[in-house]
Protein backbone atom coordinates (compact mmCIF):
# COMPACT_ATOMS: atom_id res chain seq x y z
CA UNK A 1 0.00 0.00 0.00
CA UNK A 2 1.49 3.49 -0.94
CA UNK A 3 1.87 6.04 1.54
CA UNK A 4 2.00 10.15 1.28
CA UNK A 5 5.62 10.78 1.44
CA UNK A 6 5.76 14.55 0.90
CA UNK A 7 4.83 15.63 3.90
CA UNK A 8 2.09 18.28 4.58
CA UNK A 9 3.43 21.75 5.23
CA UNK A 10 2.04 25.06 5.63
CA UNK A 11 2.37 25.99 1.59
CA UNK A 12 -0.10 23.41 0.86
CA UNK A 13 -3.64 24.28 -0.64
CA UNK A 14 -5.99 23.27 2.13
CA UNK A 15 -9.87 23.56 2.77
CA UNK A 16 -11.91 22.65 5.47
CA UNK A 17 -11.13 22.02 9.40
CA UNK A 18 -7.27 22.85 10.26
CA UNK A 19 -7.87 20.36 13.37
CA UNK A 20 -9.95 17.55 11.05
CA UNK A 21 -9.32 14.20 12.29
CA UNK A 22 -8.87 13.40 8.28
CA UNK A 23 -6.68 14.83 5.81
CA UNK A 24 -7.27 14.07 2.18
CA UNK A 25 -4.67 15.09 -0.28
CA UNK A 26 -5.39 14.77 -3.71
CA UNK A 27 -3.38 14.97 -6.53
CA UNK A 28 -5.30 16.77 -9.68
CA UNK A 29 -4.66 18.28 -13.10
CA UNK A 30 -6.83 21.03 -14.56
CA UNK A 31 -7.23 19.08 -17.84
CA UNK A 32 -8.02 15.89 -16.49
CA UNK A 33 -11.62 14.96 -16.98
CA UNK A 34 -11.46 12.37 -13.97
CA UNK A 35 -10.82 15.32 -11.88
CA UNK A 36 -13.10 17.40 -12.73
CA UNK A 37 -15.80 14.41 -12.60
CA UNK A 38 -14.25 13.93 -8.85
CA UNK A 39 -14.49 17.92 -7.97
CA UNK A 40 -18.10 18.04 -7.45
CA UNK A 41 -18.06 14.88 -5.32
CA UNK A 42 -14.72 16.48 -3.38
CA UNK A 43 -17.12 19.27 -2.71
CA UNK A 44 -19.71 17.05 -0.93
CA UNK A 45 -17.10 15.31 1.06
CA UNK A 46 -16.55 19.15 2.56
CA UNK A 47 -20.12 19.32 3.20
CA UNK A 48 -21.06 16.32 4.66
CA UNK A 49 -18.09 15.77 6.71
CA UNK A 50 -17.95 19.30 8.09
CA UNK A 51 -15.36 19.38 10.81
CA UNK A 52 -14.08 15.83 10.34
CA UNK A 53 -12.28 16.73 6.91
CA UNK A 54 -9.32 18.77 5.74
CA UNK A 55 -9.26 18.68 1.97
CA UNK A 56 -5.01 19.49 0.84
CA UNK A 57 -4.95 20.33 -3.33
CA UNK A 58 -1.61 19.41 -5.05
CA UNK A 59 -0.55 19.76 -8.78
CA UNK A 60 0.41 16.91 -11.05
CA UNK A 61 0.09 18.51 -14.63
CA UNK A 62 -0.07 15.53 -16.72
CA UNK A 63 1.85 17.63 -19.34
CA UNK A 64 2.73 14.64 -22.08
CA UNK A 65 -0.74 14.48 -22.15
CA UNK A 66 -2.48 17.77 -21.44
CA UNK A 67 -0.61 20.75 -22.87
CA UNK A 68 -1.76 23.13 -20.76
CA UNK A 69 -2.17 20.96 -17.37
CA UNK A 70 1.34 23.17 -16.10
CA UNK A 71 0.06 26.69 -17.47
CA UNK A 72 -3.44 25.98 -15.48
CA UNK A 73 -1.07 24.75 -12.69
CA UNK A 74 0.81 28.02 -12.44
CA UNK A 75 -2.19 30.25 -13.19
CA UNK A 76 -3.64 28.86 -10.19
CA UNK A 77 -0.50 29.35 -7.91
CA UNK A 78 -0.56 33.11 -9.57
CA UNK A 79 -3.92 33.34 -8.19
CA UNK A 80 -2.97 31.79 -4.81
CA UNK A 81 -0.68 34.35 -4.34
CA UNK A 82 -3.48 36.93 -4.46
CA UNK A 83 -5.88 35.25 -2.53
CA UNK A 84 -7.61 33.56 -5.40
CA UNK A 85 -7.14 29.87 -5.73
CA UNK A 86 -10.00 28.18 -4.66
CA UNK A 87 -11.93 30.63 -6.69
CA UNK A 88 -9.73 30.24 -9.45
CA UNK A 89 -9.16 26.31 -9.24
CA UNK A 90 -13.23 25.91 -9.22
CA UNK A 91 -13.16 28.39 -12.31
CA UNK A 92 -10.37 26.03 -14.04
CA UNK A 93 -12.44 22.72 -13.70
CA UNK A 94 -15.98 24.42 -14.14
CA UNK A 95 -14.41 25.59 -17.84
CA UNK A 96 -12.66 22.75 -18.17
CA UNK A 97 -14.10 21.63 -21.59
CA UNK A 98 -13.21 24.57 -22.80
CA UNK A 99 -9.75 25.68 -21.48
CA UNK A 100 -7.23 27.82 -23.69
CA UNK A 101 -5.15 30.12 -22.73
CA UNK A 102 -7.74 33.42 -23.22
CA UNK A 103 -10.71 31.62 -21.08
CA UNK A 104 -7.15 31.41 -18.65
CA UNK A 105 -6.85 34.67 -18.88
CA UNK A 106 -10.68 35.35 -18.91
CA UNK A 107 -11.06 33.78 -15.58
CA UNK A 108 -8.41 35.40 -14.16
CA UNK A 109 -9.78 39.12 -15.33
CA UNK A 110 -13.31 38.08 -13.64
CA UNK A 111 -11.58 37.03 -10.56
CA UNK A 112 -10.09 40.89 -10.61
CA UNK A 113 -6.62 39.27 -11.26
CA UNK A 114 -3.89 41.18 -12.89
CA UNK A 115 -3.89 39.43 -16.59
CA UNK A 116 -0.79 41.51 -17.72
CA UNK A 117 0.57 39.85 -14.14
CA UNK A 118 -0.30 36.59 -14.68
CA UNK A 119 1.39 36.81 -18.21
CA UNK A 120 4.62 37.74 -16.95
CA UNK A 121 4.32 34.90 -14.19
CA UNK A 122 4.16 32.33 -16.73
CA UNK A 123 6.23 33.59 -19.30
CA UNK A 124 8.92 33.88 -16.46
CA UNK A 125 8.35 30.81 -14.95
CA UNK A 126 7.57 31.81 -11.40
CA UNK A 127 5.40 29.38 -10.33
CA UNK A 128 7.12 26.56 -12.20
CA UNK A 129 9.06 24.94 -9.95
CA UNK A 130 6.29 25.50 -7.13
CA UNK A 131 4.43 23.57 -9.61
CA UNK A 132 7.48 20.69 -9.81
CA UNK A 133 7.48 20.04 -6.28
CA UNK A 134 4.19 19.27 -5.65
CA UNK A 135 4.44 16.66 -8.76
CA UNK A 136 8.03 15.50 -7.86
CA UNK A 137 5.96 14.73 -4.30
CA UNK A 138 3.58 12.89 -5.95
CA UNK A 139 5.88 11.04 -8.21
CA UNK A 140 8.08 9.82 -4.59
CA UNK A 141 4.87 8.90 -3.07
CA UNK A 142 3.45 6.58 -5.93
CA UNK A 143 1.09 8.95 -7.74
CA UNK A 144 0.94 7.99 -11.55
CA UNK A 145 -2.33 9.47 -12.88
CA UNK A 146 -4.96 11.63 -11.96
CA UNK A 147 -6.95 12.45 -9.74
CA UNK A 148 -4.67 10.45 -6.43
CA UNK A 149 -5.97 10.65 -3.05
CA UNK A 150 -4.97 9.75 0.36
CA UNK A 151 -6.47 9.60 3.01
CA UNK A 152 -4.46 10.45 6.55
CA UNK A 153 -1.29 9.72 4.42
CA UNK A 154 -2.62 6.30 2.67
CA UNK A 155 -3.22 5.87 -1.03
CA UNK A 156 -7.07 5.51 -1.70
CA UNK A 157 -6.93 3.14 -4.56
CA UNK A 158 -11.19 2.62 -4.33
CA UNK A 159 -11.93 5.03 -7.03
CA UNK A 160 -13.66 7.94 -6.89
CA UNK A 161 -17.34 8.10 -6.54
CA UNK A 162 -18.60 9.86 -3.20
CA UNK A 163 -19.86 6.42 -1.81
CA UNK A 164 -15.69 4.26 -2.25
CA UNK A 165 -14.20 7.74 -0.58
CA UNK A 166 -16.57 8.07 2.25
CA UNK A 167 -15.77 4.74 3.50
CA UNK A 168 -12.42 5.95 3.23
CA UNK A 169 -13.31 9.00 5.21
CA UNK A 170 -15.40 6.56 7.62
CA UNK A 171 -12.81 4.54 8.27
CA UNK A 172 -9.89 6.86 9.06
CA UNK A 173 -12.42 8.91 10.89
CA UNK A 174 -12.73 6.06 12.83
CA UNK A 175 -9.05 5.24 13.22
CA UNK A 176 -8.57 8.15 14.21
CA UNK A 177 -11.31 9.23 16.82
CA UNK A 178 -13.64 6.29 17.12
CA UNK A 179 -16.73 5.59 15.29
CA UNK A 180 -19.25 8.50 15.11
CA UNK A 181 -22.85 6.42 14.32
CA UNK A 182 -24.89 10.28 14.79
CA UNK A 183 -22.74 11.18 11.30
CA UNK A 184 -24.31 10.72 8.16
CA UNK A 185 -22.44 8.07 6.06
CA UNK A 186 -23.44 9.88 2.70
CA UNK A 187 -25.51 12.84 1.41
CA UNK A 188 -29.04 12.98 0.66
């Protein structure tokens, strides 16, 4: 079983609970369509496990296959160093279909980003290598396609629909606290 081996530190994307008895990392690129299918159900993890979840974001730009998986990449670290990434990583998968580098630049003009900005960040490179650790982590810690999660530092190899991760949730909630039976065990 693979475990997380880049550890969690304060540069990470994070949402949710600081002190959540579960962490779940994933592993995403912009232009994968199995990541945007698993964004919506990411989303309803938040919800329904409130205070019990910590949801960390990390790149892996499938680049050989995606062309711009490490230009989305950067635009969203551009954006997190304004305040903007969650906005802007929702904005990435919502236009996902669609992606080129002017709805890039689109999103980031209705998010009240600097587009001239965000053109010199990526023709410079800035976020690049911010970019390469996150994927060099993944890489170390067994990641080979998108989207990867763990859950408290173990590889969730049960796919992806809401129902295979909650049990994942459920039982390293579990692990880690004790079981909670007056938690819902899905949505609806």
């Amino acid at each position: 079983m693979a475990m997380l081996k880049a550890p969690l530190t304060p540069r990470d994307h994070r949402r949710g609970d600081p002190d959540a008895p579960v962490v779940l990392v994933e592993y995403g690129d912009y232009q994968c369509s199995y990541c945007a299918a698993a964004e919506p159900v990411v989303t309803s993890l938040l919800q329904v496990f409130g205070h019990d979840i910590q949801l960390v974001f990390r790149h892996f730009p499938l680049a050989q296959m995606h062309p711009l998986a490490e230009t989305t990449a950067e635009a969203a670290e551009f954006a997190d160093g304004h305040g903007a990434f969650w906005a802007t990583h929702e904005a990435l998968f919502a236009n996902q279909p669609r992606l080129s580098l002017p709805v890039i630049f689109a999103i980031a003009g209705a998010l009240n980003l600097s587009q001239s900005g965000l053109r010199e960040a990526l023709e410079a490179g800035t976020y690049a290598r911010r970019v390469r650790q996150d994927f060099t982590g993944g890489v170390r810690s067994g990641v080979d396609g998108t989207p990867c999660f763990f859950v408290n530092g173990e590889r969730h190899d049960g796919g992806h629909s809401f129902e295979a991760l909650s049990a994942a949730i459920l039982a390293a909630r579990a692990a880690a606290v004790g079981p909670k039976p007056d938690r819902p065990l899905h949505a609806g």
